[in-house]
Protein backbone atom coordinates (compact mmCIF):
# COMPACT_ATOMS: atom_id res chain seq x y z
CA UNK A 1 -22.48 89.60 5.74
CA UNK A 2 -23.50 92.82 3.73
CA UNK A 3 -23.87 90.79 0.19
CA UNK A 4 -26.80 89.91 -1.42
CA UNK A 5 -27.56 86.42 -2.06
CA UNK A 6 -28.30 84.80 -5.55
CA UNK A 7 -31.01 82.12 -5.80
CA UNK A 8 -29.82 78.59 -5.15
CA UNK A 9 -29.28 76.37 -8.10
CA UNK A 10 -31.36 73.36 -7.69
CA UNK A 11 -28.99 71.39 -9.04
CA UNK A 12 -7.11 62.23 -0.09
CA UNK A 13 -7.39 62.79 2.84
CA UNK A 14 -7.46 65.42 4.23
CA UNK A 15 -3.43 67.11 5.32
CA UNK A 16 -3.45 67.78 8.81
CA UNK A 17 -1.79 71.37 10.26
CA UNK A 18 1.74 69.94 11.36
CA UNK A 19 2.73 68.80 7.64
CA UNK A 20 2.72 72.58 6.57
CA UNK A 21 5.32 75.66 7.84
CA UNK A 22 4.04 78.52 7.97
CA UNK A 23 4.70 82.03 6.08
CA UNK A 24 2.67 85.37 6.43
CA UNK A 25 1.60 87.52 4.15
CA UNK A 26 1.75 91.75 4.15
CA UNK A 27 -1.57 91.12 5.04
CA UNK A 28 -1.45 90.51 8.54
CA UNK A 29 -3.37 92.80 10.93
CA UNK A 30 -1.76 94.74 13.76
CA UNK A 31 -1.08 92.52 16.97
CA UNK A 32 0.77 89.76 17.89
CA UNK A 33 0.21 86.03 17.32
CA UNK A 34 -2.64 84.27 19.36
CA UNK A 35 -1.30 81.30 21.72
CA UNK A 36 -3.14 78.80 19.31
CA UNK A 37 0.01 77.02 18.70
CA UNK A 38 0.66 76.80 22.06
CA UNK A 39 -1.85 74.18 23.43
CA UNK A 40 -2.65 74.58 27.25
CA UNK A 41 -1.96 71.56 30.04
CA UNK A 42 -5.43 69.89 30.01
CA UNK A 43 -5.97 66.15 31.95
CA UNK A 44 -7.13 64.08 29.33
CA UNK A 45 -10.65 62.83 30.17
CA UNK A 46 -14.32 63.37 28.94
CA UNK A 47 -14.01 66.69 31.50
CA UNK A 48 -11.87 68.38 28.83
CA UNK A 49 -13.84 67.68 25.81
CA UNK A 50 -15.50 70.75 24.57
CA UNK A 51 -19.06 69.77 23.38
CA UNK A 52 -18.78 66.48 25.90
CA UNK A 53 -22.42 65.12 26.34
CA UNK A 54 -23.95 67.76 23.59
CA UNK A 55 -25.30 64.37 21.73
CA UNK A 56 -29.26 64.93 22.11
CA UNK A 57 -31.31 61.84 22.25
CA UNK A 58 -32.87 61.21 18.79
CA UNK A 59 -34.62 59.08 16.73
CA UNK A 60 -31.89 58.05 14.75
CA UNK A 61 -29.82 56.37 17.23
CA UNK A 62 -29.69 52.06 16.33
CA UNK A 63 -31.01 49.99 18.88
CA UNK A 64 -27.98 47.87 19.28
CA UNK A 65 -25.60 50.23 19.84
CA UNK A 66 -27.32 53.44 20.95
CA UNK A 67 -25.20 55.39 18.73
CA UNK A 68 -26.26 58.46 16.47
CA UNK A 69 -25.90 58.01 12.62
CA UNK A 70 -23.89 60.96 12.11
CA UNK A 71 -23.91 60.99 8.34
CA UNK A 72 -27.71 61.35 7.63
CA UNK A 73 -27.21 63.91 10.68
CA UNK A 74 -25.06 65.77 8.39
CA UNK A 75 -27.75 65.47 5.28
CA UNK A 76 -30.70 66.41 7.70
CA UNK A 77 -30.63 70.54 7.51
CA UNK A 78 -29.90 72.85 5.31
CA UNK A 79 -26.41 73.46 7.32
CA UNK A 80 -25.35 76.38 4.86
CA UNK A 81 -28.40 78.35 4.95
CA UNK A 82 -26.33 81.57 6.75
CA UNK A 83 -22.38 80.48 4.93
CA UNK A 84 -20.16 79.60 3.86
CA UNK A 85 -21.30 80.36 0.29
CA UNK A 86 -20.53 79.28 -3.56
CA UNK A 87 -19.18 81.99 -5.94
CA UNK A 88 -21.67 81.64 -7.35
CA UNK A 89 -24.40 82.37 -4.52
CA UNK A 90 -23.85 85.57 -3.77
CA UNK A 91 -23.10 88.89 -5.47
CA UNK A 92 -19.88 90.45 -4.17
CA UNK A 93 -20.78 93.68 -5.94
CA UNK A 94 -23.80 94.74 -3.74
CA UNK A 95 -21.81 95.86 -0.77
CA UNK A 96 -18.31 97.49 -0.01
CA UNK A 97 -17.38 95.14 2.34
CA UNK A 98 -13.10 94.80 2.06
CA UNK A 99 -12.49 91.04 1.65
CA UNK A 100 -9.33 89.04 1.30
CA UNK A 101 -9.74 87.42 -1.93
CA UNK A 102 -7.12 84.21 -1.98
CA UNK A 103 -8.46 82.50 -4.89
CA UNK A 104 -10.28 79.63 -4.04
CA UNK A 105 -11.21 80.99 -1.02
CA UNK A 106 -12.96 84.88 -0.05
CA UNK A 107 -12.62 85.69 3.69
CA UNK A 108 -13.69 88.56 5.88
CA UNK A 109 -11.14 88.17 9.11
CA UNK A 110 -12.80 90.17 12.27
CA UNK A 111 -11.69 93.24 13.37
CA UNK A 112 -7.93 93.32 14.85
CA UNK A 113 -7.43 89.67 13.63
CA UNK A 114 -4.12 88.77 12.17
CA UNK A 115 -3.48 86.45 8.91
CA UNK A 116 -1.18 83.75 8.15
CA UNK A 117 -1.23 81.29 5.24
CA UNK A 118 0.38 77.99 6.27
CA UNK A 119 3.07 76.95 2.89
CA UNK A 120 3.19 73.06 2.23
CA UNK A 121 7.20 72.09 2.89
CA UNK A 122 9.04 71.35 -0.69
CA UNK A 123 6.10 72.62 -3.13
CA UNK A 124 6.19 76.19 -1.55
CA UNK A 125 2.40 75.62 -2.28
CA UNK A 126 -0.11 77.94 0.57
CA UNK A 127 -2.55 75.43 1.50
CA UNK A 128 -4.58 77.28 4.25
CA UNK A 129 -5.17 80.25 5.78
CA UNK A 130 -4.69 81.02 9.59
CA UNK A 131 -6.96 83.18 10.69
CA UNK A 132 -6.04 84.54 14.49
CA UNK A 133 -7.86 86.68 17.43
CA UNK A 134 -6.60 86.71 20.44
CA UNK A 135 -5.54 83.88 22.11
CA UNK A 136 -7.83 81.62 19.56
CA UNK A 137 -7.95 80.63 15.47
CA UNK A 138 -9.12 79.16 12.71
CA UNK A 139 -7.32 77.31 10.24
CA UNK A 140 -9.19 77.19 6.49
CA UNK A 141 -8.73 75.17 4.01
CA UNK A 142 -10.62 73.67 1.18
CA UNK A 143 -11.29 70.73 -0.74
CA UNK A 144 -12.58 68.64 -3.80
CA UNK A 145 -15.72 67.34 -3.42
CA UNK A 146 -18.11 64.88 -5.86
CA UNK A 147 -21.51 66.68 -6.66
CA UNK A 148 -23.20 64.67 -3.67
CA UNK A 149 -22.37 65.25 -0.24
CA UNK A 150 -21.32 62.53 2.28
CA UNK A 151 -17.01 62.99 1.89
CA UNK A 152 -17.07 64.29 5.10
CA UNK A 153 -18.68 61.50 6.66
CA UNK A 154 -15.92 59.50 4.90
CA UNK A 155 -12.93 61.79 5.96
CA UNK A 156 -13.65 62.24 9.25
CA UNK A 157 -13.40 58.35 9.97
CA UNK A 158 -10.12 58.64 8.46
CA UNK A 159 -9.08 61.25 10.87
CA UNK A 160 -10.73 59.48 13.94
CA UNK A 161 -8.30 56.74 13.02
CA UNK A 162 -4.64 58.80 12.74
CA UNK A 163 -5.87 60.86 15.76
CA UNK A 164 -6.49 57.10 17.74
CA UNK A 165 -3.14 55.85 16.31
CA UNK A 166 -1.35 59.00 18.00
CA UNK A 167 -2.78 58.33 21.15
CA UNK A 168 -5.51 61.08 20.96
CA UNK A 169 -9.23 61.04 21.42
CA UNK A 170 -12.10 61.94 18.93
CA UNK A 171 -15.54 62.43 19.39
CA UNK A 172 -18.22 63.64 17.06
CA UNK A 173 -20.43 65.85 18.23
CA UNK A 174 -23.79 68.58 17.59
CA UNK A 175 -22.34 71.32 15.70
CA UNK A 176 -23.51 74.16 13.85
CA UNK A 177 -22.64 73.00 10.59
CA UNK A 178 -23.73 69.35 11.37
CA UNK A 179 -21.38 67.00 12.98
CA UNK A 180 -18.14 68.74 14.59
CA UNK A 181 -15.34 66.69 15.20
CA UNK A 182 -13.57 67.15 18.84
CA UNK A 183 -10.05 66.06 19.09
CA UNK A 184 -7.57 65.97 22.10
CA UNK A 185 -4.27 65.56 20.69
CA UNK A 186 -1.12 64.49 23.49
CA UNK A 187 1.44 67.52 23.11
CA UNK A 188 4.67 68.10 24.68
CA UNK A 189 5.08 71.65 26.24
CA UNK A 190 8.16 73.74 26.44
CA UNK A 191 8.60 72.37 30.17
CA UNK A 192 8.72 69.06 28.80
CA UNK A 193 5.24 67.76 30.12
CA UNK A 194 3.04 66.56 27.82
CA UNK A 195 -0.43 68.55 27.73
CA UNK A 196 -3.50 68.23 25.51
CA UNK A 197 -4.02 70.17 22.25
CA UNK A 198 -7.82 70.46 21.67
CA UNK A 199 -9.39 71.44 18.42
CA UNK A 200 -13.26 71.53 16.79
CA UNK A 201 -13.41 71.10 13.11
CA UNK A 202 -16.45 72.68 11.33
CA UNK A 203 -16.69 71.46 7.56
CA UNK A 204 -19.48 72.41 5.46
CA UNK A 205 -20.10 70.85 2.23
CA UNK A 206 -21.15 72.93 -1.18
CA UNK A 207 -21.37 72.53 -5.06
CA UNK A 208 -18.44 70.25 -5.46
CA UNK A 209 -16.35 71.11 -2.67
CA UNK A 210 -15.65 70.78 1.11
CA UNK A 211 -14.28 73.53 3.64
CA UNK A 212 -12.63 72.77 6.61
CA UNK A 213 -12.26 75.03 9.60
CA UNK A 214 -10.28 73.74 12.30
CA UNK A 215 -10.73 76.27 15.62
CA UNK A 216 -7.69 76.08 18.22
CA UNK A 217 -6.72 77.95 21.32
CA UNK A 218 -9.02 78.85 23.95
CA UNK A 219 -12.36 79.38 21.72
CA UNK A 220 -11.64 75.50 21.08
CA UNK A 221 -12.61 74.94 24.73
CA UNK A 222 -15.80 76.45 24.67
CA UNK A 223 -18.89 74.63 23.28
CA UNK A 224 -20.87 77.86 22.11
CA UNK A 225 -20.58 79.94 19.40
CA UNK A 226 -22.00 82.95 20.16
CA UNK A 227 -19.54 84.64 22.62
CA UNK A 228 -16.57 86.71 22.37
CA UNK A 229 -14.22 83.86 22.07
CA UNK A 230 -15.79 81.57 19.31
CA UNK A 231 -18.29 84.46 17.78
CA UNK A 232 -15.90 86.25 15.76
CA UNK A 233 -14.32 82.64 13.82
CA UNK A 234 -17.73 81.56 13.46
CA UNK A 235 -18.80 84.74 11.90
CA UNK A 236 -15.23 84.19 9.88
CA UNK A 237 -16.29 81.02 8.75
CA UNK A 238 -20.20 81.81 7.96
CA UNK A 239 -18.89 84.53 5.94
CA UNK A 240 -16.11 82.34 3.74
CA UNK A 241 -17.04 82.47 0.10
CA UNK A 242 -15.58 79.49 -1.87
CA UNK A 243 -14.75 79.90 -5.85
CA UNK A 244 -14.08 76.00 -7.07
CA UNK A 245 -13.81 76.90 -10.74
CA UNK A 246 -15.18 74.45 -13.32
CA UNK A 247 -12.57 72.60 -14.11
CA UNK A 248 -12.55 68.95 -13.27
CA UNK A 249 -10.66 68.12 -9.75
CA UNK A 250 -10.14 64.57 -8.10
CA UNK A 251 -12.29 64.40 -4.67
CA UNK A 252 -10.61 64.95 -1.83
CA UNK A 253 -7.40 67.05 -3.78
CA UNK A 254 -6.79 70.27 -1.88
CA UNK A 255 -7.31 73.33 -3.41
CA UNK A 256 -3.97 75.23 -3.32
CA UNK A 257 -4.93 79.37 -2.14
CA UNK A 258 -3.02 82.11 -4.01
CA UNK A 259 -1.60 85.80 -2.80
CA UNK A 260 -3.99 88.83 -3.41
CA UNK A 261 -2.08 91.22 -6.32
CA UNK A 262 0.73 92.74 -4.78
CA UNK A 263 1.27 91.30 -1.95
CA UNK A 264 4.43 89.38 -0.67
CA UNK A 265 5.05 86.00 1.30
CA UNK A 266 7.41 87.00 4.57
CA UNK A 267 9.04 83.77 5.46
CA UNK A 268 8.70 83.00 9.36
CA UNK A 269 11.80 80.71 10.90
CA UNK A 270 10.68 77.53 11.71
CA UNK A 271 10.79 75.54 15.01
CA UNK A 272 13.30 73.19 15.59
C-alpha cells in the first residue's frame, strides 16, 4: 500500500456466510466466479487441516493441559503493524491508488479479482464483501468492538461451539494476525456425497472495531501466505482500511457496507 501512514494515537455474534444471499455490484471485475462456494471432497482428519501442527512450543502453554493461551497470544504483537488500518491512520490523499470505498470498509481487490457484496435476506442490508481470485476468496466483514481488545477471543469460542454442534471441526492456530481459526465444515456436493468445506478466518482488532476475513477455496488449504494462492487476499486484507465513525455502536453489531455513488446492486438467483 502506496498511502502514507499517520502517527498512531496512543489512546452478537458474529453472522456466519450461509445466513446472507448474495447480489453483485457493477463493480465486479472481468472473469468468472472462483469455485469458493464450491468446497472440494476432503477426508475429514487432522491431514486436511490447513495450519495442522503450526502450534510452536511456548512459554505460555499451562502445565495441566499443555494448551496455548490463545488470547494473550492475540495481545502479544503489534498484529496490525502492516493493515488493516483506522481511517484515521492513514492519509488516502498521498497516493492515486483506485480503491473501492464501501463505507465502513476501503478495499484494494488484486488485479483481475471479481467483487460481490453478500445482502442479509429480508433487510436487503449488504453485510460483506466477497472478494474473489481464481479459484479462492475472501469474505469481509466488520464489526463493533469495545475500546479494549479481547472480543475476538470471546467470539471465536462462540463459533468453535456452532461449528462443533454441526458436526465440524475447529482448531486455532499461528496466524499472521494472531490466532487464525481453521474450520472443516461437512458439505453435501452436487453428487450427493458429503465433502469438507475448509475455511481460515483472519480478524484483526482496531480502535473500536473488529474485521473479519474469512479465506475459502483452494488458498484455504494452504498454510502460507506468501504465494500465488493466499498472497493476493492477504495483501487484500493488509490493505483494508476501516472507517467506524464516532457514533456510539453496541459490541459485536455488524457494521452494514454501502454502494460506491452510482453504482447498482444486480440481483443473482439464488440456489434452491
Amino acid at each position: 500500500m502506496i498511502f502514507g501512514r499517520k502517527k498512531k494515537n496512543a489512546d452478537e455474534v458474529v453472522a456466519e456466510p450461509s445466513e446472507a444471499t448474495t447480489g453483485s455490484s457493477d463493480l465486479d471485475a472481468a472473469g468468472e466466479p472462483p469455485a469458493a462456494d464450491s468446497p472440494e471432497e476432503q477426508p475429514n482428519d487432522a491431514a486436511a487441516t490447513p495450519g495442522a501442527g503450526r502450534e510452536a512450543e511456548t512459554a505460555d502453554e499451562s502445565a495441566a493441559g499443555g494448551e496455548r493461551d490463545w488470547a494473550a497470544y492475540d495481545l502479544s504483537a503489534d498484529w496490525r503493524e502492516d493493515g488493516p488500518y483506522d481511517v484515521e491512520e492513514v492519509d488516502l490523499e498521498a497516493d492515486q491508488v483506485q480503491r473501492l470505498d464501501l463505507g465502513a470498509l476501503i478495499i484494494t481487490p488484486p488485479p483481475g479479482a471479481q467483487l460481490q457484496l453478500q445482502v442479509a435476506q429480508g433487510t436487503q442490508t449488504i453485510i460483506s464483501a466477497l472478494v474473489m481470485h481464481g479459484e479462492s476468496a475472501l469474505e469481509l466483514s466488520v464489526f463493533s468492538a469495545p475500546r479494549t481488545p479481547g472480543l475476538w477471543a470471546e467470539t471465536r469460542e462462540q463459533i468453535i461451539e456452532q461449528t462443533l454442534a454441526g458436526q465440524g471441526s475447529a482448531d486455532c492456530v499461528e496466524g499472521p494476525f494472531g490466532t487464525e481459526l481453521v474450520r472443516n465444515l461437512p458439505v453435501q456436493l452436487p453428487d450427493g456425497r458429503v465433502g469438507v468445506q475448509v475455511t481460515r478466518t483472519w480478524v484483526a482488532e482496531g480502535p473500536r472495531w473488529l474485521l473479519r476475513g474469512v479465506v475459502m477455496g483452494k488458498a484455504a488449504l494452504s498454510n502460507e501466505v506468501d504465494n500465488d494462492l493466499v498472497g493476493p487476499l492477504f495483501d487484500t486484507f493488509c490493505d483494508v482500511i476501516v472507517r467506524r465513525g464516532e457514533e456510539p455502536k453496541p459490541v459485536g453489531d455488524l457494521m452494514p457496507l454501502q454502494l460506491p455513488a452510482g453504482a447498482q446492486m444486480q440481483r443473482m438467483p439464488t440456489q434452491e
